[in-house]
Protein backbone atom coordinates (compact mmCIF):
# COMPACT_ATOMS: atom_id res chain seq x y z
CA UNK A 1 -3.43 5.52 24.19
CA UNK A 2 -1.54 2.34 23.62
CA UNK A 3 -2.46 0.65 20.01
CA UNK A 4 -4.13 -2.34 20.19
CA UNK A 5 -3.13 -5.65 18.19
CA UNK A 6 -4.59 -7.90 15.71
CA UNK A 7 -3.68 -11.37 15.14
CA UNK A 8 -0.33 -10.23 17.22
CA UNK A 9 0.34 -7.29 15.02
CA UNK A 10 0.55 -4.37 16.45
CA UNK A 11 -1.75 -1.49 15.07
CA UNK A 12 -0.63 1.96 13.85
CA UNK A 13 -1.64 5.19 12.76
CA UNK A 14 -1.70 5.83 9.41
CA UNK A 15 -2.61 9.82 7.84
CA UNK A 16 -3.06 10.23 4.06
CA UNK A 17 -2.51 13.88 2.56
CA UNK A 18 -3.29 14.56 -1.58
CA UNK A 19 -0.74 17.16 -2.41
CA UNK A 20 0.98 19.10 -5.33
CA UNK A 21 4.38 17.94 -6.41
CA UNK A 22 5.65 21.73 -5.95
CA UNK A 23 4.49 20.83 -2.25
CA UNK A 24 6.34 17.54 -2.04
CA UNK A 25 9.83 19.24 -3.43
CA UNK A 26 9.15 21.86 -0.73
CA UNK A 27 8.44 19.44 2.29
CA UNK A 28 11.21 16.94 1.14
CA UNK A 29 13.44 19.69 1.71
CA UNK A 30 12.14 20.49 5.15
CA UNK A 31 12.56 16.38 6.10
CA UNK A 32 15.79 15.91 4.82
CA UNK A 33 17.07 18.01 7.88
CA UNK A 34 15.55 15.69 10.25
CA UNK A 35 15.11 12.68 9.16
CA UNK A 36 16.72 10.16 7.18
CA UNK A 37 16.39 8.56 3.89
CA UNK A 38 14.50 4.37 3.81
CA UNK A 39 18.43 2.78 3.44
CA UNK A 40 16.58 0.11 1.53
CA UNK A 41 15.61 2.69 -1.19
CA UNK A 42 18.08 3.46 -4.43
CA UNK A 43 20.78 6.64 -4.93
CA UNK A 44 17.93 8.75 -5.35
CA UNK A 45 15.79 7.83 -2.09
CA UNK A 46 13.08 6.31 -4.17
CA UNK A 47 12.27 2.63 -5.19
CA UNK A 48 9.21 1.33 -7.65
CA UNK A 49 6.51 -0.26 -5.44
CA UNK A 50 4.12 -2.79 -8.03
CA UNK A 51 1.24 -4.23 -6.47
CA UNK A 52 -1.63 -6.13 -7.52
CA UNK A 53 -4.87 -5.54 -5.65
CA UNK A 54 -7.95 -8.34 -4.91
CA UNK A 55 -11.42 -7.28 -5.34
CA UNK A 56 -14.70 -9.47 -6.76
CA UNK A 57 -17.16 -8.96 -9.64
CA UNK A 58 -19.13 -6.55 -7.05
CA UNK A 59 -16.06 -4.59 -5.63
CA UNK A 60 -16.05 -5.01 -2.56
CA UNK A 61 -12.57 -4.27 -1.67
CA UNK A 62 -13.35 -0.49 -3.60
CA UNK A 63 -17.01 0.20 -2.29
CA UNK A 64 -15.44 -0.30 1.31
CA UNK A 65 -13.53 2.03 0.86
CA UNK A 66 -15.39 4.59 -0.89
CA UNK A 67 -18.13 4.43 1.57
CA UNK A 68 -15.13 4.93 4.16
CA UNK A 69 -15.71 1.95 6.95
CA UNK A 70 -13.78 1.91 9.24
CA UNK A 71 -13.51 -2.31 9.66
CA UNK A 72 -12.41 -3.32 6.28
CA UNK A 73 -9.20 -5.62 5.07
CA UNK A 74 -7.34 -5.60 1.42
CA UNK A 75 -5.43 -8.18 0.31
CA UNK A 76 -2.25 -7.19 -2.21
CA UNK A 77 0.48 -9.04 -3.67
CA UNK A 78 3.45 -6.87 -4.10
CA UNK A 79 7.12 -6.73 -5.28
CA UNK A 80 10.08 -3.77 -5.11
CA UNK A 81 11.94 -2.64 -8.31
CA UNK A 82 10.76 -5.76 -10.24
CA UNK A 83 12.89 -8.15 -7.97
CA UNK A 84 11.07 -11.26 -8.44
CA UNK A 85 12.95 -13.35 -5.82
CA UNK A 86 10.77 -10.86 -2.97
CA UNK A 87 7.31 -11.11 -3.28
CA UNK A 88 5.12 -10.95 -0.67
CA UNK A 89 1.55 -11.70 0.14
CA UNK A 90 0.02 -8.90 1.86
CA UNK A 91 -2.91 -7.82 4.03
CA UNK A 92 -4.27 -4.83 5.03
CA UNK A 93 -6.38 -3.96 7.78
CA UNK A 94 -8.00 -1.36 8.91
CA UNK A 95 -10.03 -1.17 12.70
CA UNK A 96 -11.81 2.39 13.70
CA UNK A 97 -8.46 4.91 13.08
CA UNK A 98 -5.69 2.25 13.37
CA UNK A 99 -4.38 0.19 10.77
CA UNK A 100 -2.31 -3.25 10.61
CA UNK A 101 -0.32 -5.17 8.58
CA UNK A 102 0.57 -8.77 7.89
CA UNK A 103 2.51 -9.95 5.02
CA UNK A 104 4.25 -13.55 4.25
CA UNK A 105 6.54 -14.58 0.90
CA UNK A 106 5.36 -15.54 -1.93
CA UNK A 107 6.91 -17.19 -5.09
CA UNK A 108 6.69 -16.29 -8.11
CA UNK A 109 4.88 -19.60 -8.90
CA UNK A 110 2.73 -19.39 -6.82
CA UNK A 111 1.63 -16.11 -7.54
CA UNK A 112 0.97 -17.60 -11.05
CA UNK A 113 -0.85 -20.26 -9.91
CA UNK A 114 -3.12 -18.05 -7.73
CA UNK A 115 -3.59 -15.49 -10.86
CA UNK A 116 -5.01 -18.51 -13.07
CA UNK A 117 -7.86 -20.14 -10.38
CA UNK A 118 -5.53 -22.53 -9.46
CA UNK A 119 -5.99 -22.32 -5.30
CA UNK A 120 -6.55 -25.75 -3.58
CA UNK A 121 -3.62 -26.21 -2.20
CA UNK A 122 -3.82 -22.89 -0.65
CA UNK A 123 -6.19 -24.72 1.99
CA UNK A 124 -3.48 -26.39 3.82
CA UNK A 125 -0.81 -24.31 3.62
CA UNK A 126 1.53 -23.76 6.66
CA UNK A 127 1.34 -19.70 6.19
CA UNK A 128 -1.80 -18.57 7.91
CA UNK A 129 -2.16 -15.52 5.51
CA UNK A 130 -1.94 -17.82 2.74
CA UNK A 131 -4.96 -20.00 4.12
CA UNK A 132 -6.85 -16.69 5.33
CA UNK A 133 -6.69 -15.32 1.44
CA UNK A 134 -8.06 -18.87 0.60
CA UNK A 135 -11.11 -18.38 2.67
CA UNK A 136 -12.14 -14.85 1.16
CA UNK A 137 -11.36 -15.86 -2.27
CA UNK A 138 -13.99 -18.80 -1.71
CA UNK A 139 -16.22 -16.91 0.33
CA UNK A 140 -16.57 -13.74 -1.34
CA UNK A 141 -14.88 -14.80 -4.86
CA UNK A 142 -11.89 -12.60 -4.74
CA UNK A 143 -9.33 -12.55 -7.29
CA UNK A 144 -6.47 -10.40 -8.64
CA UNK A 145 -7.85 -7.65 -10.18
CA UNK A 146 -5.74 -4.40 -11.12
CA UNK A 147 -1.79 -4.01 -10.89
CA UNK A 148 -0.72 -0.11 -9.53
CA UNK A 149 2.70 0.49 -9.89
CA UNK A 150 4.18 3.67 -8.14
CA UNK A 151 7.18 5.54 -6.72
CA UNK A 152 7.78 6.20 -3.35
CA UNK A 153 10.35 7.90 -1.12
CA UNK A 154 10.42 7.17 2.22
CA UNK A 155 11.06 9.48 5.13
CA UNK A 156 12.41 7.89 8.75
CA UNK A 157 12.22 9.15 12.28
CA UNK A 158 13.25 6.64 14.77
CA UNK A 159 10.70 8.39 17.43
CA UNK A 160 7.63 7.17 17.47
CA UNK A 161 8.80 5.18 15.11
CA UNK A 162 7.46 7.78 12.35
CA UNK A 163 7.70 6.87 8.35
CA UNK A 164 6.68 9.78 5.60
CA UNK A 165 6.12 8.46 2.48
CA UNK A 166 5.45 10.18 -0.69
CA UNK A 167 3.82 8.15 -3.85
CA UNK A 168 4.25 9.66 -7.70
CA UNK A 169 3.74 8.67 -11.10
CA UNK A 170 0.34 6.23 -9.95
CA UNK A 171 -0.07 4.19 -12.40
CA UNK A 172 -3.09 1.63 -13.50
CA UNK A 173 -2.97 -1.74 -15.42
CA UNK A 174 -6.61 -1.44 -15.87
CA UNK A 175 -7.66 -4.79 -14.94
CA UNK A 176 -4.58 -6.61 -16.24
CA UNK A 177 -3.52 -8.85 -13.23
CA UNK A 178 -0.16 -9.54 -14.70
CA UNK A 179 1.74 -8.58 -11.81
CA UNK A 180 5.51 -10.31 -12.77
CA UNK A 181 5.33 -9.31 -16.74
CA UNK A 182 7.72 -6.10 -16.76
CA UNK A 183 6.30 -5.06 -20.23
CA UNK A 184 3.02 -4.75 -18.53
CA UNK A 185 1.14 -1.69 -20.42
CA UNK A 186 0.56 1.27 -17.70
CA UNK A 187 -1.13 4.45 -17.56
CA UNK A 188 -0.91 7.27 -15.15
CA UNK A 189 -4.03 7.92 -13.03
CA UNK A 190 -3.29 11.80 -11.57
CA UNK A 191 -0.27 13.53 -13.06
CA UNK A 192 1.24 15.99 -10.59
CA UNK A 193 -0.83 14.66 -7.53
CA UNK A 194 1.79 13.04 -5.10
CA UNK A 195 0.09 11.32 -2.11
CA UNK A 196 1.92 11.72 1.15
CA UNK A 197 1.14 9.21 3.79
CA UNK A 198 2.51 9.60 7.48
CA UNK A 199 2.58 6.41 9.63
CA UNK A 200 3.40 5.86 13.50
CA UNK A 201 2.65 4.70 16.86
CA UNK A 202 1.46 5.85 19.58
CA UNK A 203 2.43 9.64 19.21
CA UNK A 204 3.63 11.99 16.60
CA UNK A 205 6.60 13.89 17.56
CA UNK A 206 5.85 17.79 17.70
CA UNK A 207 8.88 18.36 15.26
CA UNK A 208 7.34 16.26 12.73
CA UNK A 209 3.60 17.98 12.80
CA UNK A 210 5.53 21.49 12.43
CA UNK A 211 7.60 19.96 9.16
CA UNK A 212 4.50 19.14 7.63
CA UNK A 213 2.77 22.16 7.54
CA UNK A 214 2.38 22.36 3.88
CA UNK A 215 0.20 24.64 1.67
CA UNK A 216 -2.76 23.14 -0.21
CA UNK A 217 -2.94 19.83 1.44
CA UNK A 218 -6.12 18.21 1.96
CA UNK A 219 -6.38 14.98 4.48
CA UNK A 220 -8.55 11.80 2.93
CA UNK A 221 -8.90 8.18 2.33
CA UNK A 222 -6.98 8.63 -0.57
CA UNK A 223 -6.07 4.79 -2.13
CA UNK A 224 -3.88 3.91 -4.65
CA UNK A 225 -6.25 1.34 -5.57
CA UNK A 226 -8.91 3.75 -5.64
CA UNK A 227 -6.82 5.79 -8.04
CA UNK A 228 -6.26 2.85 -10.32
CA UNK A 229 -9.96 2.03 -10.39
CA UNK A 230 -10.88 5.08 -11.68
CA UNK A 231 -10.12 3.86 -15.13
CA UNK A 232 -12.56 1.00 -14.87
């Protein structure tokens, strides 16, 4: 079935797997044979993924998705390996089982400014995510709430246009929305849980499904932000 679009993005699938990092050493070295290493990520294959998540006094964002509906969006901010001058403004959708992604730059002022209240001129901005955020922090009185930072290695198979991910060392800022302060105080959510995610199009390639036959996974909504939350 070909994936349908939203707002000219086109939608993918998107399978989350909670596994053991005994698991994740084992499967890595299944992948490595087949697929390559993200050539964005460092010597190791990993980079640091930070993101700050938006939710309101009633949690909206985080009851969505603990009561698993299946039309739902989440709006992030989010930065790589503490490089400041690449920020983007992110949002997340998800629509029955497919899921979609828009994103646009942000600076690091602005990010500021949107941390502290400060969101008028967000109105009439030329970037229709940026106006789009504006709207649902007015309507619904979204703000940023919790930062997650996280490691991830990424996995690449140009067929099907597949991407493995795995995400370590979750951690939460509580609800310190601090996003660009480096000396931001973290703790881990779920030492030794590594969450593997596996994203595609329209079809997963029969190699892949028989590389990732792995012992003691179990499939879920599982959420970084969910994670974070956990902690308050």
């Amino acid at each position: 079935m070909k994936a349908m679009s939203l707002n000219s993005v086109k939608g993918r699938r998107e399978l989350k797997h909670e596994i053991t990092s005994l698991d994740c050493y084992l499967l890595r070295n299944k992948l490595k044979h087949v697929m390559k290493h993200d050539p964005h990520a460092k010597n190791n294959g990993k980079y640091l993924i930070r993101n700050v998540y938006f939710d309101n006094f009633d949690n909206k964002v985080l009851s969505q998705k603990k009561e698993g509906l299946l039309d739902r969006d989440k709006f992030r901010v989010r930065l790589y390996d503490y490089n400041m001058e690449y920020l983007n403004l992110e949002k997340k959708s998800k629509r029955d089982n497919l899921t979609f992604k828009q994103k646009c730059r942000l600076t690091p002022e602005e990010n500021e400014r949107i941390r502290f209240g400060d969101i008028d001129w967000m109105e009439n901005d030329t970037r229709p995510l940026i106006r789009d955020l504006y709207v649902q922090m007015k309507l619904y009185q979204l703000k940023p709430m919790t930062v997650v930072d996280y490691e991830r290695e990424v996995f690449i198979y140009e067929y099907g246009n597949v991407r493995v991910t795995f995400d370590s060392c979750i951690k939460t800022s509580f609800r310190n929305n601090d996003l660009l302060n480096p000396d931001l105080a973290m703790v881990e959510t779920t030492p030794g849980v590594v969450v593997l995610e596996v994203k595609f199009d329209e079809y997963l390639p029969e190699i892949i499904k028989q590389l990732l036959q792995v012992i003691d996974r179990r499939k879920g909504g599982y959420s970084k932000y969910q994670y974070s939350r956990m902690f308050g």
